[in-house]
Every structure is written in C-alpha cells, then in structure tokens.
N, C-alpha and C. Protein backbone atom coordinates (compact mmCIF):
# COMPACT_ATOMS: atom_id res chain seq x y z
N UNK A 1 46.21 -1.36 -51.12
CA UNK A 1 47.48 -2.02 -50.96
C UNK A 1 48.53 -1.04 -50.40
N UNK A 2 48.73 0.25 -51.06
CA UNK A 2 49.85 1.23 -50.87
C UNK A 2 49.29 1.83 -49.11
N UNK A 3 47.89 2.03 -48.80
CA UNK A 3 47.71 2.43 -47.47
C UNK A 3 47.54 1.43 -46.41
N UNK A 4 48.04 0.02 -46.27
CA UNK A 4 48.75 -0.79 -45.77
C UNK A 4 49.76 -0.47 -45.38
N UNK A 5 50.73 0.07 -45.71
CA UNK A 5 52.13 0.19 -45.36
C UNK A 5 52.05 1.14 -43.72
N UNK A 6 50.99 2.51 -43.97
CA UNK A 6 50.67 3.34 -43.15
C UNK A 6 49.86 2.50 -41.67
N UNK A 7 49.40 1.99 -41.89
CA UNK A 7 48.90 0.93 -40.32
C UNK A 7 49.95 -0.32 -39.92
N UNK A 8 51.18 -0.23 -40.41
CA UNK A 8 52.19 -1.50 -40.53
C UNK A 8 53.30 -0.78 -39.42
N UNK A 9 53.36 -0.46 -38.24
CA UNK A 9 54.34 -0.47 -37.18
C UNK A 9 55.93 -0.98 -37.36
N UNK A 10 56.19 -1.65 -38.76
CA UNK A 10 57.56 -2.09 -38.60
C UNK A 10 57.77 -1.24 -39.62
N UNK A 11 56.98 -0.36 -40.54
CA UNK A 11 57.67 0.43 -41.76
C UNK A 11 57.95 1.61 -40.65
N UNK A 12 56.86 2.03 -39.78
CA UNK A 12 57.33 3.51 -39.35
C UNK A 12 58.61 3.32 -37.94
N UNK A 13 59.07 2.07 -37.26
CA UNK A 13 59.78 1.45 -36.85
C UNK A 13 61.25 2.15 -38.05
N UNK A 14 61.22 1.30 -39.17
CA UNK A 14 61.91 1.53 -39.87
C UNK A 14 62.57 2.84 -40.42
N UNK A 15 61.46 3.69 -40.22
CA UNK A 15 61.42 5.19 -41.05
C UNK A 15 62.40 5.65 -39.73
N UNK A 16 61.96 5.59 -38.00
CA UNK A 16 62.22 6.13 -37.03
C UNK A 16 63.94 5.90 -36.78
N UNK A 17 64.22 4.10 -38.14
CA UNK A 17 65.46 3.84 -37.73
C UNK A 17 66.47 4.40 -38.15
N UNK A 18 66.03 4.46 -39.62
CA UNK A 18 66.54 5.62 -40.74
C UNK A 18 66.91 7.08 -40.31
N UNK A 19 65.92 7.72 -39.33
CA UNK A 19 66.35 9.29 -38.91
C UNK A 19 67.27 9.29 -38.09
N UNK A 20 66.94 7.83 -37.30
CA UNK A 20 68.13 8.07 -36.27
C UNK A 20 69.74 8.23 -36.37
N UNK A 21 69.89 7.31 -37.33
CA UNK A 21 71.07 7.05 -38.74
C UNK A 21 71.42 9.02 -39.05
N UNK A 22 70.19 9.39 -39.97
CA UNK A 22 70.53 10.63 -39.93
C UNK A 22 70.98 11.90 -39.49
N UNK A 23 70.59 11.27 -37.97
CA UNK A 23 71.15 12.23 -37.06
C UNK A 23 72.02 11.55 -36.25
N UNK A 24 72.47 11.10 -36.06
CA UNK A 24 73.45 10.48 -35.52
C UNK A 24 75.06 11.26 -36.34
N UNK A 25 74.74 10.96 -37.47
CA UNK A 25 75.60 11.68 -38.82
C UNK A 25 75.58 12.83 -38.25
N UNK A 26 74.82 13.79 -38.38
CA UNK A 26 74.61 15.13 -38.35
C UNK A 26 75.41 15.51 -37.21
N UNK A 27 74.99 14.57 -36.51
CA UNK A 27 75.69 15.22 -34.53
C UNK A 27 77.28 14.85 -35.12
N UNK A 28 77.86 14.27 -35.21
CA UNK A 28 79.12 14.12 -35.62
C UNK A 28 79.60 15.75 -36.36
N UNK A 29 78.96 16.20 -36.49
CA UNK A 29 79.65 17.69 -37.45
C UNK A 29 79.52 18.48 -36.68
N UNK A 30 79.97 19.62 -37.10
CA UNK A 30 79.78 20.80 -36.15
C UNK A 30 78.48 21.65 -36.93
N UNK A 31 78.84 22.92 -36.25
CA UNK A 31 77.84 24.42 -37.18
C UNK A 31 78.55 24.66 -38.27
N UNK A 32 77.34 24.49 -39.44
CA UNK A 32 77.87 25.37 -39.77
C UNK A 32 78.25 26.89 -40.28
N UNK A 33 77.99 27.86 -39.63
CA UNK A 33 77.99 28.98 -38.69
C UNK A 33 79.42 29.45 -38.43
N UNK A 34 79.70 28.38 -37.22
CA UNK A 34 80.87 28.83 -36.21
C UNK A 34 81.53 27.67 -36.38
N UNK A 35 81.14 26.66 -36.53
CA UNK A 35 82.29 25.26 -36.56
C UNK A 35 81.82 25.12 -34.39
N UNK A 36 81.23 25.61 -33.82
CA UNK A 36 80.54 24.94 -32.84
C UNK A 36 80.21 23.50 -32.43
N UNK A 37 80.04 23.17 -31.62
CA UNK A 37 79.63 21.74 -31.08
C UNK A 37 77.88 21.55 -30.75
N UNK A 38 77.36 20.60 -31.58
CA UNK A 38 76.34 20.46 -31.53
C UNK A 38 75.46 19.85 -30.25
N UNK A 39 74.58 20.24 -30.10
CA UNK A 39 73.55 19.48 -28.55
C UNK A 39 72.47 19.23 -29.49
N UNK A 40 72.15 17.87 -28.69
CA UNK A 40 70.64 17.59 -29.03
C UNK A 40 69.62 18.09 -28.34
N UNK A 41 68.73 18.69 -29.33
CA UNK A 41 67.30 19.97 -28.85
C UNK A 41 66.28 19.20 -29.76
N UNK A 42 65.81 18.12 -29.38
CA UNK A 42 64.75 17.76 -29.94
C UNK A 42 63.37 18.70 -29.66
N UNK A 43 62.81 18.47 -30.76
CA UNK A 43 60.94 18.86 -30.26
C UNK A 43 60.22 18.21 -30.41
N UNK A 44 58.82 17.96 -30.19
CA UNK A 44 58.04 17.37 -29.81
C UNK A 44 56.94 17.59 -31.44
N UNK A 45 56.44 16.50 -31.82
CA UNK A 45 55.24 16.75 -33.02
C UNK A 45 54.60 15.80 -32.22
N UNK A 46 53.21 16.50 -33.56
CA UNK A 46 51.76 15.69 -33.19
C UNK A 46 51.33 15.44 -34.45
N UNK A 47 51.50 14.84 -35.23
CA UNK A 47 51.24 14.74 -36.93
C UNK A 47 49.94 14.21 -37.17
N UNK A 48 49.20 14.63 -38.01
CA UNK A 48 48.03 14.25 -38.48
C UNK A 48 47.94 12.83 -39.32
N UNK A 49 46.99 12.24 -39.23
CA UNK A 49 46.57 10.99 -40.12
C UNK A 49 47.28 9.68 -39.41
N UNK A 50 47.78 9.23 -38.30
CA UNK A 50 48.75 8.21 -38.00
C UNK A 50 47.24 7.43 -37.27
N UNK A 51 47.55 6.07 -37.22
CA UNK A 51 46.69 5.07 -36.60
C UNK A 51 47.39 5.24 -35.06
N UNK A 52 46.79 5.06 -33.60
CA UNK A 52 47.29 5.00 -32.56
C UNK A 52 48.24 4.36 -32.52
N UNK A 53 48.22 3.38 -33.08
CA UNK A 53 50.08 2.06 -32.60
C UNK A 53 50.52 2.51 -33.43
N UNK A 54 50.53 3.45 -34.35
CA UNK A 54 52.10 4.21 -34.90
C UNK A 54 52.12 5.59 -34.90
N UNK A 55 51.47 5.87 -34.03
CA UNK A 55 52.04 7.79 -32.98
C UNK A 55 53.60 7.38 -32.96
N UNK A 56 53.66 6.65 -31.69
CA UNK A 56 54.75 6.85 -31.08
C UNK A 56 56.25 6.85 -32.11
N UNK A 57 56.11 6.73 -33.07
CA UNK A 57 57.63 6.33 -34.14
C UNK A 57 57.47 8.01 -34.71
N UNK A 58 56.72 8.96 -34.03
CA UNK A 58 56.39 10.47 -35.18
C UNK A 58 56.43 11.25 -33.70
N UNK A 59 56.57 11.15 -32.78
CA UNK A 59 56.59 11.88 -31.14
C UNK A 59 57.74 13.26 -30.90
N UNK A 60 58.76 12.91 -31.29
CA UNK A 60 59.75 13.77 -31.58
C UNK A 60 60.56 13.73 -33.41
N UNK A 61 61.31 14.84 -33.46
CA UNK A 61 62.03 15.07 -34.56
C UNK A 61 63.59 15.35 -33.66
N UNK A 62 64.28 14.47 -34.10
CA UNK A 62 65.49 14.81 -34.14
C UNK A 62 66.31 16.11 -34.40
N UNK A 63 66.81 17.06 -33.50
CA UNK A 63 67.44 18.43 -34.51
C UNK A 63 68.61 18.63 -32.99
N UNK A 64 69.57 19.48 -33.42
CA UNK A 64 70.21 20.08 -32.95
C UNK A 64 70.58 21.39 -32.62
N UNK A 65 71.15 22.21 -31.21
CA UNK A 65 71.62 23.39 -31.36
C UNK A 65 72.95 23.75 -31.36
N UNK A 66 73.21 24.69 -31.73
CA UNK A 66 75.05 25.01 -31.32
C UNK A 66 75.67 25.53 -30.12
N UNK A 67 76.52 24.95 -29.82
CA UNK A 67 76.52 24.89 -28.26
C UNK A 67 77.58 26.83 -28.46
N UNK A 68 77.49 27.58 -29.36
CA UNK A 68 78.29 28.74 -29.42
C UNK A 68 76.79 29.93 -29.72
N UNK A 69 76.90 29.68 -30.89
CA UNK A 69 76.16 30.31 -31.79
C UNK A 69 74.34 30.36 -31.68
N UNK A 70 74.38 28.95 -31.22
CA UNK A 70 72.46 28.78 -30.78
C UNK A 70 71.89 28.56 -31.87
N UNK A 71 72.93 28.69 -33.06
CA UNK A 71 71.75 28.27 -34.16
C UNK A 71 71.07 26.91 -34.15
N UNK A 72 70.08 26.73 -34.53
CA UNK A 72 69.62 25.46 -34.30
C UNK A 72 69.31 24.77 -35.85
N UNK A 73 69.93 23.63 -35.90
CA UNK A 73 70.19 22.62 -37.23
C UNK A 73 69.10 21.35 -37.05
N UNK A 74 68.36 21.46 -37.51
CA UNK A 74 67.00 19.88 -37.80
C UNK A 74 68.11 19.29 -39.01
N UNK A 75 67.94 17.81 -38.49
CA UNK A 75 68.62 16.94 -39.75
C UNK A 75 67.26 16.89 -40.59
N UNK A 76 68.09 15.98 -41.63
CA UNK A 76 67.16 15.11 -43.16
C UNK A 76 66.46 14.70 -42.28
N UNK A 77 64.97 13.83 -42.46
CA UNK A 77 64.61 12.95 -42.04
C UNK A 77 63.56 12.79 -43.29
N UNK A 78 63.32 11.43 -43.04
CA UNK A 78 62.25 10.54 -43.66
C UNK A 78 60.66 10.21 -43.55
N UNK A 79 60.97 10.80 -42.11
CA UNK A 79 59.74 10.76 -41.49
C UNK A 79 58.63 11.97 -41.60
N UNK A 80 59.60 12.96 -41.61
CA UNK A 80 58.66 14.44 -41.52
C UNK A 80 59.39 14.98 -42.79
N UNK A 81 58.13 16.02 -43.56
CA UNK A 81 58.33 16.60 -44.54
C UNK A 81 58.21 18.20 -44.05
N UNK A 82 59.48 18.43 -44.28
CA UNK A 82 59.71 20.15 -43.67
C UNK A 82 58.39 20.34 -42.63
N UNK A 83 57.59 21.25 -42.50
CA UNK A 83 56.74 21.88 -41.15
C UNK A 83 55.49 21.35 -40.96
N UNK A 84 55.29 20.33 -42.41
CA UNK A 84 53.55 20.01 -42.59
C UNK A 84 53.48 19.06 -41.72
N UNK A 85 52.14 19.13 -41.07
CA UNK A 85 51.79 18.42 -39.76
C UNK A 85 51.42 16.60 -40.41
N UNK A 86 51.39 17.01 -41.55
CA UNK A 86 51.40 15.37 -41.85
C UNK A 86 52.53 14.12 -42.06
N UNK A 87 52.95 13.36 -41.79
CA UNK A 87 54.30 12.42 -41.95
C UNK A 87 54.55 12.45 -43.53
N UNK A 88 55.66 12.36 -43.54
CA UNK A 88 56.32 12.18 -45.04
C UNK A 88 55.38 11.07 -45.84
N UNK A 89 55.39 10.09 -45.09
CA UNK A 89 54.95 8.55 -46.05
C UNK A 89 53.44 9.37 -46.52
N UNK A 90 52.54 10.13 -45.64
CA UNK A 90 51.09 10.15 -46.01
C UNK A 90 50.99 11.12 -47.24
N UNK A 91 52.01 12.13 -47.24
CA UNK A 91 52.21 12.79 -48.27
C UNK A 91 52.46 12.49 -49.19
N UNK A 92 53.59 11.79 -49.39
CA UNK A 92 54.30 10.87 -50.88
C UNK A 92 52.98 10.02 -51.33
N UNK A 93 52.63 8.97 -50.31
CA UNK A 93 51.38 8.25 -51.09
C UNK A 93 50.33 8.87 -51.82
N UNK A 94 49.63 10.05 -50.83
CA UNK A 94 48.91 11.03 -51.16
C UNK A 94 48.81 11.59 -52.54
N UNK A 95 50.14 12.30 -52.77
CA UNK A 95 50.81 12.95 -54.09
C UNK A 95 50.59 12.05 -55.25
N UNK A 96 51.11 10.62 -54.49
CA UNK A 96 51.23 9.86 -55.56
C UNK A 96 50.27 9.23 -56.89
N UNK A 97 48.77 9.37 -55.88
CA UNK A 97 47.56 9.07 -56.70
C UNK A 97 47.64 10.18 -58.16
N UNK A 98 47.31 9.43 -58.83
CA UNK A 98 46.97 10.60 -60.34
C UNK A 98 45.54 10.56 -60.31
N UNK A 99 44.85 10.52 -59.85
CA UNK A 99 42.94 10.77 -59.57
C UNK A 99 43.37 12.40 -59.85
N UNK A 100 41.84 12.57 -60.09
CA UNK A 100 41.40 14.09 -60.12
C UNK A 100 41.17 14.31 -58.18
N UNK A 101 40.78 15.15 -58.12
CA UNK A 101 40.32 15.16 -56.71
C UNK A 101 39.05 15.64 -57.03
N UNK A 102 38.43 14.85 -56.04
CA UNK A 102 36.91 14.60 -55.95
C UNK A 102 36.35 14.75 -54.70
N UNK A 103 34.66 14.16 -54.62
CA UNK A 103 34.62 14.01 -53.38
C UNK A 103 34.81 12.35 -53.07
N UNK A 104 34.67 11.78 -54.15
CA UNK A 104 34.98 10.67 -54.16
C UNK A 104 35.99 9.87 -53.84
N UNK A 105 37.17 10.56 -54.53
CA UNK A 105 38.50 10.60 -54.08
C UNK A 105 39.30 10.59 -52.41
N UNK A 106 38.00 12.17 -51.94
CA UNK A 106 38.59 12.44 -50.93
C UNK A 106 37.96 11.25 -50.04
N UNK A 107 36.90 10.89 -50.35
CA UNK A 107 36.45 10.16 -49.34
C UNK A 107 37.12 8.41 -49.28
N UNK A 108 37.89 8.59 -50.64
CA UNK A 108 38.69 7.30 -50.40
C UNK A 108 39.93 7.08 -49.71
N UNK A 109 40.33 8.70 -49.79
CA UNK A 109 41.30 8.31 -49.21
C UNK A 109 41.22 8.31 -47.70
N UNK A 110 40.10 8.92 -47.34
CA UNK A 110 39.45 9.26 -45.47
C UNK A 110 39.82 7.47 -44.91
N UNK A 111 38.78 6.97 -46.38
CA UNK A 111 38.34 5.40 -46.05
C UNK A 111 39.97 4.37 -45.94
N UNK A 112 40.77 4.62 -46.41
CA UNK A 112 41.92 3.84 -47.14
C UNK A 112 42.79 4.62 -46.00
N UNK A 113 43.16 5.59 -46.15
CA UNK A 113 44.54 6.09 -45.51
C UNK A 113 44.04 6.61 -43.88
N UNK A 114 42.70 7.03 -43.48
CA UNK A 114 42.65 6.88 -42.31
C UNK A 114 42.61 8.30 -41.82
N UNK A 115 42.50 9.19 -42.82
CA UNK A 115 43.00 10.88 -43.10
C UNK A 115 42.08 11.65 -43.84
N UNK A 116 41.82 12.67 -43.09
CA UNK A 116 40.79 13.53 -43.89
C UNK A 116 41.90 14.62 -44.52
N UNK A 117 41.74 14.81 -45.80
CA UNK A 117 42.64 15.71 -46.50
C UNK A 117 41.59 16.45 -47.39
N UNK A 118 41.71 17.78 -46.87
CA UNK A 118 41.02 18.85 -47.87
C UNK A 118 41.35 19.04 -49.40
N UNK A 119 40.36 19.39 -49.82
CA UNK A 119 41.07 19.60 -51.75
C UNK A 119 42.08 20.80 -51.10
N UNK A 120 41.73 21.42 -50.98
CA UNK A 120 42.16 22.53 -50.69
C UNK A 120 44.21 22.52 -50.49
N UNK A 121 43.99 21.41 -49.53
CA UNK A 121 45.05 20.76 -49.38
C UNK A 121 45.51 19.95 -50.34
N UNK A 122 45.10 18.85 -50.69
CA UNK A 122 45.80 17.99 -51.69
C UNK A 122 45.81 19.11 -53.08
N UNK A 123 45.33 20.08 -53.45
CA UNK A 123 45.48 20.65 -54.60
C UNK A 123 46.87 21.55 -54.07
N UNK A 124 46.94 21.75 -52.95
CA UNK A 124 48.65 22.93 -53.08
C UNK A 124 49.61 21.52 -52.77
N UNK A 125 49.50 20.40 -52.37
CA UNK A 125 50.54 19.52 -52.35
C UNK A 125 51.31 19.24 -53.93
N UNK A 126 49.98 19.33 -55.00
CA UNK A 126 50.01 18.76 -56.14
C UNK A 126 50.76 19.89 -56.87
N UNK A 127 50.40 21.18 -56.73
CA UNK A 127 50.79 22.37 -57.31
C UNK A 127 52.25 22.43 -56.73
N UNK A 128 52.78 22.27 -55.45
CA UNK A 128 53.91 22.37 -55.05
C UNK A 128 54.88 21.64 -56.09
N UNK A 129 54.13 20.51 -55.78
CA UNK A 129 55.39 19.15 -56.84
C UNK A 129 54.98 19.61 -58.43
N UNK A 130 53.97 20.59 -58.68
CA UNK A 130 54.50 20.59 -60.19
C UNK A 130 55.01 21.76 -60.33
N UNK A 131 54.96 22.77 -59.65
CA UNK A 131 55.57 24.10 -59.66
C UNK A 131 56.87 24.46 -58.75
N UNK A 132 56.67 23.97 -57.89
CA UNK A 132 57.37 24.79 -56.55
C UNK A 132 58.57 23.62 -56.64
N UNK A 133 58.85 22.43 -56.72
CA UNK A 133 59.60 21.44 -56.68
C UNK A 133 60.24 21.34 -57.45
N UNK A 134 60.18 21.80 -59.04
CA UNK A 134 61.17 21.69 -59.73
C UNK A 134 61.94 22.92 -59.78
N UNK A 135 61.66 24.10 -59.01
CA UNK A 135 62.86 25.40 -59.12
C UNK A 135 63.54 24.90 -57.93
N UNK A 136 63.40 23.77 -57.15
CA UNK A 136 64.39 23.94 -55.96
C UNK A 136 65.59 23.76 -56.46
N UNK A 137 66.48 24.46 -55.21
CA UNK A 137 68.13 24.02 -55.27
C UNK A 137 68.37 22.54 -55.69
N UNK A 138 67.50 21.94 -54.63
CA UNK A 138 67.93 20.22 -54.25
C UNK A 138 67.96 19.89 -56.23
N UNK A 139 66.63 20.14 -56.77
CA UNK A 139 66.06 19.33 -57.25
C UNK A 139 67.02 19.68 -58.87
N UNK A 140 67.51 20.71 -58.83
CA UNK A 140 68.47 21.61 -59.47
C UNK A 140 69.87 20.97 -59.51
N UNK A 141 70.11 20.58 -58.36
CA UNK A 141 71.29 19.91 -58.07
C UNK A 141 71.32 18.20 -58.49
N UNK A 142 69.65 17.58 -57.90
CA UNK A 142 69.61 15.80 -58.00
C UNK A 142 69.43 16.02 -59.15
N UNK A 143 68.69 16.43 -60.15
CA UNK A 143 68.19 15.80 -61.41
C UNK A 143 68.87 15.01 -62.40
N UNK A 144 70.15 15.47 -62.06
CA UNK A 144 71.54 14.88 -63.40
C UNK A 144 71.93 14.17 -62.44
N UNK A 145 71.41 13.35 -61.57
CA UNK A 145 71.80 11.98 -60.81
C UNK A 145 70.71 10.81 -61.10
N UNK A 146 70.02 11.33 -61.52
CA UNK A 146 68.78 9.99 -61.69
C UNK A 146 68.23 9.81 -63.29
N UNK A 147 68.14 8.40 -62.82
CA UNK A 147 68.02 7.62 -64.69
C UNK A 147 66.70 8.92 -65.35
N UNK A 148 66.60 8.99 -66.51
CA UNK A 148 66.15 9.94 -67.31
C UNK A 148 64.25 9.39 -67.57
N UNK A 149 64.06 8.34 -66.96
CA UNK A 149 62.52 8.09 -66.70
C UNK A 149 61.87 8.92 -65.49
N UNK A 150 62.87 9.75 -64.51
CA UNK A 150 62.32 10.25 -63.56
C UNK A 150 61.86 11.58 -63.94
N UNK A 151 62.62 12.18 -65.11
CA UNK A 151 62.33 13.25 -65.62
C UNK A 151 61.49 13.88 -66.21
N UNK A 152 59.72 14.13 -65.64
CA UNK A 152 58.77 14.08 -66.12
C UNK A 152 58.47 15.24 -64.94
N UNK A 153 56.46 15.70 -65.45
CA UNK A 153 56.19 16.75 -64.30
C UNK A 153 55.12 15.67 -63.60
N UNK A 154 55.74 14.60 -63.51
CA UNK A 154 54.43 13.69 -62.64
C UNK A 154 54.99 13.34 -60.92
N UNK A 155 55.77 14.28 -60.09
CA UNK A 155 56.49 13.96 -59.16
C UNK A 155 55.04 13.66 -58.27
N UNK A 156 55.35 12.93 -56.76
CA UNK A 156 56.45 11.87 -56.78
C UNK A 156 56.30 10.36 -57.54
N UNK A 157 55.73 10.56 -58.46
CA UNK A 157 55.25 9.45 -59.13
C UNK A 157 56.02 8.72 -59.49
N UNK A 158 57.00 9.90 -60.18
CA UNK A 158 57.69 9.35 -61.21
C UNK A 158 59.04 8.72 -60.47
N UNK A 159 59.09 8.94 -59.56
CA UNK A 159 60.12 8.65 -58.38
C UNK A 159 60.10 7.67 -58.00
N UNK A 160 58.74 6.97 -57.45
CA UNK A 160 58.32 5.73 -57.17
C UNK A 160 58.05 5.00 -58.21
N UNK A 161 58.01 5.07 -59.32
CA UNK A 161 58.41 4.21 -60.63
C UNK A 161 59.63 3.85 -60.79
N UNK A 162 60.25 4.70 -61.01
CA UNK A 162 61.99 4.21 -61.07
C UNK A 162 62.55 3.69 -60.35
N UNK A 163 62.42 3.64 -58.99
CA UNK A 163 62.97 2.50 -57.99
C UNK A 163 62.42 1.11 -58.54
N UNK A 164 63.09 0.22 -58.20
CA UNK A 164 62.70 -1.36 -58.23
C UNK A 164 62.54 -1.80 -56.29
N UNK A 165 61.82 -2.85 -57.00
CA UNK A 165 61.96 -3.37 -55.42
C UNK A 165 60.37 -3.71 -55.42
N UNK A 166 60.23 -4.11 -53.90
CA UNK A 166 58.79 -4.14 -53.65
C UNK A 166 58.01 -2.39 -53.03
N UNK A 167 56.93 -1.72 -53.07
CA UNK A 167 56.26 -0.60 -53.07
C UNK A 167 57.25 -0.11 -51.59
N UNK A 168 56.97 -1.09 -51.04
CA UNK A 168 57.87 -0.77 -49.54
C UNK A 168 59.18 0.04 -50.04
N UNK A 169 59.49 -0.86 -50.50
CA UNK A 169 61.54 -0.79 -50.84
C UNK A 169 61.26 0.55 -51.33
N UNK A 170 60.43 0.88 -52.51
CA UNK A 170 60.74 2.14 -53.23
C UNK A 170 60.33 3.40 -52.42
N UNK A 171 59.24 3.46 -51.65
CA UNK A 171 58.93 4.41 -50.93
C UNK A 171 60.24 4.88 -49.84
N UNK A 172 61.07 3.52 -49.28
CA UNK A 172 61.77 3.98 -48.37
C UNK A 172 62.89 5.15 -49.64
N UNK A 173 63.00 4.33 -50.51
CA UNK A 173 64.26 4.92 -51.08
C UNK A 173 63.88 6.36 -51.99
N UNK A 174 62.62 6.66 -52.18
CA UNK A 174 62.12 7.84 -52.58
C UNK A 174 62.43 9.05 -51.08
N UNK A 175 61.70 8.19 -49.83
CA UNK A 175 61.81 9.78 -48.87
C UNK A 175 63.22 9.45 -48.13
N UNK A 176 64.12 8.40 -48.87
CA UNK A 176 65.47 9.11 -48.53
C UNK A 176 66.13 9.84 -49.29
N UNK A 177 65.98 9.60 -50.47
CA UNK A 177 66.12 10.60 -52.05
C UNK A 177 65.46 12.24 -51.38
N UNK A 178 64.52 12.31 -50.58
CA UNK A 178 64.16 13.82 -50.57
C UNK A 178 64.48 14.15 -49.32
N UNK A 179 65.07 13.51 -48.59
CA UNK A 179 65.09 13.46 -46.81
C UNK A 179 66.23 15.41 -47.26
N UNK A 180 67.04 15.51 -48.12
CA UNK A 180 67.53 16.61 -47.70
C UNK A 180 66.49 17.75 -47.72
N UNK A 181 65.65 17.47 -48.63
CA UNK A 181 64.25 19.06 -48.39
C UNK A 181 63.88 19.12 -46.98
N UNK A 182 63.58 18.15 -46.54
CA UNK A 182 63.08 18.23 -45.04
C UNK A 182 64.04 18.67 -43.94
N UNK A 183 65.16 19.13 -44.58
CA UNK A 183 65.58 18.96 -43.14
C UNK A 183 66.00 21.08 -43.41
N UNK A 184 65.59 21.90 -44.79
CA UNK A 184 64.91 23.17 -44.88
C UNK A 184 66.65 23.75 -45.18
N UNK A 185 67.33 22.45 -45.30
CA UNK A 185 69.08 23.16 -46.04
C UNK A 185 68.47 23.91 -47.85
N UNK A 186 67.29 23.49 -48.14
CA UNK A 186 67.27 24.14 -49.49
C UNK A 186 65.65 24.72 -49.60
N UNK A 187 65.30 24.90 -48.08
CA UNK A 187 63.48 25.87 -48.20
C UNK A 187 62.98 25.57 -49.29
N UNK A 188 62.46 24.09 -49.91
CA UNK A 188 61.73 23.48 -50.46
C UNK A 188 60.53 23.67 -49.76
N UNK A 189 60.44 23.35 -48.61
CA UNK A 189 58.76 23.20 -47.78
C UNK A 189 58.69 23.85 -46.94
C-alpha cells in the first residue's frame, strides 16, 4: 500500500510543487554571508530507486548562488534528503518499516519499492535516526513543537503516526517537518 505512493506521478508532481514553493521563498532573501543577491545555480541529480515516469519530478534540485560572495545556498526540499542519492519519500518509507532486516525483507522491499537497498545501507539509515538524529540542532530545536507521542527512539515512525490524514497527507507533512535537514542549514545528512 505505502510503495504505491512511489509509482503515483501526481505525489512526486506534488513533492516537485512543494520545492518549488521552497525556493521560490528562499530566492526572495539574500546571503546570508554578505546580504548579496541570490542567482539560481541549479544541479542536476540522478537518484536511485524512481520508476521511469517519475525521473523527471527528481532531474534537478533547486539551490542558489550569491551574486557577491559565491557562496552557494541549496533550499529545504522535500524531495531530496541532504546528498543521498536516494529521494526523500524512498527513505522515510524505507526507515519507516520496523522489520528486522533480512534477506527477506530486503527482497521485499526490491519487490514492493522497486529498489535494491543493501543491509549495509538500511542498517546506517536506521542507526542515523536512532543516533545521529536526535543530537541534531534541528531536532534540538523541533522537539518542544510536537505533540509528546512523537517523542520516542522509533523515528520516522513515530512522525508518521502523529500526523492524521490519509498515509499520503502524513508523509507529505513529515518531509516538510524535515525539509530544513535537507537543505544542510543544520549538517544532519
């Protein structure tokens, strides 16, 4: 049911509409650096695990440079999770299973999500969110914003529980809840 969403062209439509939103915002500000004027310097990704008819919504990332300074500013986005070659949504779902990892596992999710993911891999995703995720700034800063059921070491689980809505609704509103890690203002990822 949850790796449905990932072959569905109007969620990653959606995700692509959301960043744009985000950066759109972002370009409105300056550096901040120099207080500079921002240019758009997009780059180019190639993300792992996407079905062909939804490449194109993951092709570029939105970011900016300073038209003084050169520093270069990537907004939030929803779509990409800081540098990992995989899209935000495949990660969050990913994370989200409480399975052991297996070969069983892995091979369900090959079968279901369309993605070959190493233990290797899904075991530092898992270790991240129980170790590495709760010393962040962000997470340091959100925690005394969200109802007290989120407050567990089961991330992003526990994230996508506390939203209401349909699985859709909550996923969007979970990787906008984390869209600031991704965009590396607090070197979470």
């Amino acid at each position: 049911m949850y790796h449905k969403l990932l072959i569905n062209p109007s969620f990653h439509a959606l995700l692509r509409a959301i960043d744009n939103d985000l950066a759109e915002i972002a370009r409105k500000e300056s550096c901040c650096d120099c207080a500079g004027a921002l240019h758009q310097a997009n780059y180019s990704r190639s993300p792992l695990g996407l079905p062909a008819s939804c490449r194109e919504y993951y092709k570029t990332r939105r970011s900016f440079c300073c038209g003084q300074c050169r520093k270069r500013f990537t907004t939030p986005s929803v779509r990409f999770f800081g540098r990992h070659r995989f899209p935000a949504p495949i990660i969050i779902l990913i994370s989200f299973l409480k399975r052991s990892i297996t070969v069983l596992t892995l091979n369900q999710v090959r079968r279901y999500f369309g993605v070959t993911v190493s233990k290797r891999t899904w075991r530092r995703w898992c270790r991240w969110w129980r170790d590495c995720f709760i010393t962040t700034k962000f997470w340091k800063q959100a925690k005394g914003l969200l109802p007290i059921k989120c407050l567990s070491d089961r991330y992003p689980r526990a994230f996508l529980l506390a939203y209401s809505g349909t699985f859709k609704d909550k996923l969007v509103a979970v990787l906008q809840f984390l869209a600031p890690l991704t965009a590396g203002t607090y070197h979470a990822v």
